[in-house]
Protein backbone atom coordinates (compact mmCIF):
# COMPACT_ATOMS: atom_id res chain seq x y z
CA UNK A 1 26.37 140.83 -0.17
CA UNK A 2 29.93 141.13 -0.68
CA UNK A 3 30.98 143.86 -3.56
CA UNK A 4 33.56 142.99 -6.23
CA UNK A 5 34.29 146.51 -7.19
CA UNK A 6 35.41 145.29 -10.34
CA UNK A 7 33.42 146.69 -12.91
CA UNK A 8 30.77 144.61 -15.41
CA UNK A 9 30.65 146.08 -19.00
CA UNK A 10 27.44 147.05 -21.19
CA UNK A 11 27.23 148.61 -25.00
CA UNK A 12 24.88 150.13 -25.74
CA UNK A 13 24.18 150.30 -29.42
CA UNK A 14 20.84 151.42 -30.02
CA UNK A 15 18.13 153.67 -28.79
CA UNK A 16 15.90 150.61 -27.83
CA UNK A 17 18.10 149.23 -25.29
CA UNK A 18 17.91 152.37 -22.77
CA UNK A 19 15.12 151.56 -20.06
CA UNK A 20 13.27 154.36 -18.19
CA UNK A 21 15.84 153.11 -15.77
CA UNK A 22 18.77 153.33 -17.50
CA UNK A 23 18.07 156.85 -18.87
CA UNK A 24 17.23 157.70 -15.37
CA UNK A 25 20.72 156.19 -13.76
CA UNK A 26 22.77 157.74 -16.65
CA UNK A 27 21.48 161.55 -16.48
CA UNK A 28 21.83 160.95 -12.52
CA UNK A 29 25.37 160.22 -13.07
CA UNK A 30 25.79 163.26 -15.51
CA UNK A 31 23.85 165.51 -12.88
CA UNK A 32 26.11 164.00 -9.93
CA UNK A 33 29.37 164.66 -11.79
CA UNK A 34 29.19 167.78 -12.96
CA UNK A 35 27.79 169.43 -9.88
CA UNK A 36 30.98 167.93 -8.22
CA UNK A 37 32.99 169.71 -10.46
CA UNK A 38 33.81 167.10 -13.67
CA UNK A 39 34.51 167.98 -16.76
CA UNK A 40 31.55 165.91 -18.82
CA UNK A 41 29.95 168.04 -20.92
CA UNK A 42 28.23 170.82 -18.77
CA UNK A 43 31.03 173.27 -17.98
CA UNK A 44 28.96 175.53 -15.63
CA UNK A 45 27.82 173.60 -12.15
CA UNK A 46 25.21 173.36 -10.91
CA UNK A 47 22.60 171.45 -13.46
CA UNK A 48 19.53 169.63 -12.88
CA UNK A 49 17.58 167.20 -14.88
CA UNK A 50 15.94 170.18 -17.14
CA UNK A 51 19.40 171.02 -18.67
CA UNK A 52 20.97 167.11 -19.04
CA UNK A 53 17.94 165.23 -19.90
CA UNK A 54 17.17 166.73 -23.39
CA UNK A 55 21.32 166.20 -24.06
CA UNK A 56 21.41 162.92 -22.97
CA UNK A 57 18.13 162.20 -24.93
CA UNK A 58 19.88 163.66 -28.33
CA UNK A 59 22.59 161.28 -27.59
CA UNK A 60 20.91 158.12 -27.00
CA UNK A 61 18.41 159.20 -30.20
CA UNK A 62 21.92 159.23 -32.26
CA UNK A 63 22.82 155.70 -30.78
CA UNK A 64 24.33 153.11 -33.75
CA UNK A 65 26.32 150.36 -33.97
CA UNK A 66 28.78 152.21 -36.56
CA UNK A 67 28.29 155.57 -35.34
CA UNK A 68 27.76 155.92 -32.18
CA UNK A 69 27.62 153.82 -28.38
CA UNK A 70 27.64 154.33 -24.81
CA UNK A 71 30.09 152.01 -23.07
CA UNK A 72 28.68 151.66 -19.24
CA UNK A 73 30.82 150.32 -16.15
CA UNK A 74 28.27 148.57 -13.94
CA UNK A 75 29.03 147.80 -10.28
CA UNK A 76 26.88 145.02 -8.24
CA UNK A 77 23.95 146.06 -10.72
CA UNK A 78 24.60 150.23 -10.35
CA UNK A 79 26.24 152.18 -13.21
CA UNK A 80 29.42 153.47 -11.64
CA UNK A 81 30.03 155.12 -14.76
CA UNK A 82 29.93 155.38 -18.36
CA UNK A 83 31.18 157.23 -21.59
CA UNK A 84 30.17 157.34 -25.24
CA UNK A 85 32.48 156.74 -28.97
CA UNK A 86 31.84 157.84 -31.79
CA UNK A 87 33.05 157.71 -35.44
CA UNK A 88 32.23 159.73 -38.40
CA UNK A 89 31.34 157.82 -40.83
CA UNK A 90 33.01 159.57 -43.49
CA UNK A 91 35.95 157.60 -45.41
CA UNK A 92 38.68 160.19 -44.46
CA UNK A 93 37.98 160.09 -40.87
CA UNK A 94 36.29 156.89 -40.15
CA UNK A 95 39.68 155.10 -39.31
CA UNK A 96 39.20 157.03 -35.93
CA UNK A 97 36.46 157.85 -33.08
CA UNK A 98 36.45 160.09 -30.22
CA UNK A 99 35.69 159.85 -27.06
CA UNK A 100 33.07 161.82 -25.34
CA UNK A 101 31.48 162.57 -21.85
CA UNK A 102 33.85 159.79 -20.12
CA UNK A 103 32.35 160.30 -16.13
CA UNK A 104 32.36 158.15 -12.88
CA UNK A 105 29.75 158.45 -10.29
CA UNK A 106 31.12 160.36 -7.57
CA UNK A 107 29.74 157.43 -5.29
CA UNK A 108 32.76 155.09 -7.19
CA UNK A 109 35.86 157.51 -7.23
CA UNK A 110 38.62 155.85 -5.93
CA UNK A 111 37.99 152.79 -7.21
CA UNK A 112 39.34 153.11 -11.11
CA UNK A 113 36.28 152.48 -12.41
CA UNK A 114 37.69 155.71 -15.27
CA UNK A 115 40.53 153.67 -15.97
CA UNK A 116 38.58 150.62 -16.37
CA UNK A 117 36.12 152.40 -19.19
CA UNK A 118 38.90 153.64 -20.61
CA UNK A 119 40.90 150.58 -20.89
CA UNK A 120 37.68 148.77 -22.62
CA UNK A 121 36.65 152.02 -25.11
CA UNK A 122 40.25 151.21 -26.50
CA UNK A 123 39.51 147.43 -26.32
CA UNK A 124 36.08 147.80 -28.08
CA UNK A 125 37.31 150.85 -30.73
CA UNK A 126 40.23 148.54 -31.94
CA UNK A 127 38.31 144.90 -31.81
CA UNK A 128 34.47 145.83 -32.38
CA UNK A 129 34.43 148.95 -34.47
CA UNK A 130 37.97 149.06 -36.46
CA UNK A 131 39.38 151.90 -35.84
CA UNK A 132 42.81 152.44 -35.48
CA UNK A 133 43.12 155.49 -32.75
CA UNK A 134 40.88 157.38 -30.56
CA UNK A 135 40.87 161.60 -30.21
CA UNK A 136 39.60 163.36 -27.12
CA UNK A 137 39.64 166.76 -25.70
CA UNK A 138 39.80 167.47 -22.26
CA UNK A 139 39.89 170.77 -20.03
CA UNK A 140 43.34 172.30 -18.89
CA UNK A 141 44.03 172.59 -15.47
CA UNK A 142 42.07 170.14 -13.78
CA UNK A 143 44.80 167.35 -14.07
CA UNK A 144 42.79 165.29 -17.46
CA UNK A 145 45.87 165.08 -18.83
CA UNK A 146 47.52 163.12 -16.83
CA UNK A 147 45.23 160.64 -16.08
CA UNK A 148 44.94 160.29 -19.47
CA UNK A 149 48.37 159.98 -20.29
CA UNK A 150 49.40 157.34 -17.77
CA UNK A 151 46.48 155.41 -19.90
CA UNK A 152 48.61 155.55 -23.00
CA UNK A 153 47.57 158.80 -24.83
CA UNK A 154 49.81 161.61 -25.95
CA UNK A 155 49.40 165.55 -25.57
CA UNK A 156 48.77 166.38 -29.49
CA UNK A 157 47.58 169.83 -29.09
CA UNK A 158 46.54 172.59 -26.88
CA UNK A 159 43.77 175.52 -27.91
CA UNK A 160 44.83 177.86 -25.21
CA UNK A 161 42.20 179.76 -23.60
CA UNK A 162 39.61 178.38 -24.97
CA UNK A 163 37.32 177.55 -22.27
CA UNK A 164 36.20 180.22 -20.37
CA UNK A 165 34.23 179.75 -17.40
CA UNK A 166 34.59 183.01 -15.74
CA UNK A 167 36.17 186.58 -15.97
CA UNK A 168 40.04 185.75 -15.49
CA UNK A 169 39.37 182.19 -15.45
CA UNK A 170 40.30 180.71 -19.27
CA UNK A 171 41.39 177.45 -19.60
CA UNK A 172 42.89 175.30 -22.22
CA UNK A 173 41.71 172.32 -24.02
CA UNK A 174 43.76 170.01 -24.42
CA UNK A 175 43.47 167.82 -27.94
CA UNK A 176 44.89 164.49 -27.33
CA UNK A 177 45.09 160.44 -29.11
CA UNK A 178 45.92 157.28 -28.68
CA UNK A 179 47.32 155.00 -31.24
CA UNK A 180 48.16 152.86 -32.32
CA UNK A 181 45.26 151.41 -30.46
């Protein structure tokens, strides 16, 4: 079987749509990235299923079209990786959505497969839900912002310090955007 590496893209919108599989490949992923050392949500390494599965089950309970949706990269039928947006859906914010837990399997680094969910979250924020720029955060001093800037987005922001994941070790987070989109 010859592999494309170019990734196939899924939403998904609502609860229903995640199979015992799915849920199963996505808290894998979550698992595989942070123990490697990403920057998706679980800032102390290692975790097992006991400490991603009820997170990942809050966030596909609060799946919705308007609200909230995963956005999975899918490579010769495995998820290679995946991220969620979100919007709030009140009137003085809902012109913009974040972005949230954006990951790659460590078995598909090297292969732009971030890039490539990043590239369609913008695509799908603009053309599917409206919105008219996109807000992240991202940890200081693990090179985030960079690859996020050579996708478009801009430095807004910096809470220095305000990660701290040991004695002597703070880092920054790093508030960024992109827009227009």
């Amino acid at each position: 079987m010859t592999s494309t590496n170019t990734p196939a893209f899924r939403q998904i919108v609502h609860p229903h749509e995640i199979t015992v599989e799915l849920r199963r490949e996505l808290i894998d992923c979550w698992i595989t990235v942070t123990n490697a050392g990403g920057a998706a949500g679980f800032p102390f390494a290692p975790v097992d299923i006991d400490q991603v599965a009820p997170v990942a089950d809050r966030l596909i309970a609060d799946l919705d079209p308007q609200r909230s949706r995963l956005l999975l990269a899918v490579v010769d039928g495995v998820l290679a990786g995946w991220l969620n947006l979100r919007r709030d859906l009140n009137p003085l914010v809902a012109h913009w959505g974040t972005v949230n837990h954006v990951q790659s399997h460590t078995g598909f680094r090297g292969r732009s497969i971030g890039t490539a969910l990043m590239n369609r979250a913008r695509e799908v924020a603009r053309d599917e839900m409206n919105l008219e720029q996109l807000h992240l955060a991202a940890r200081g001093g693990v090179g985030l912002e960079d690859f996020y800037g050579r996708l478009g987005w801009t430095e807004i922001g910096r809470w220095p310090g305000a990660l701290r994941f040991a004695p002597g070790d703070d880092r920054d987070e790093v508030l960024m955007i992109l827009a227009p989109l």
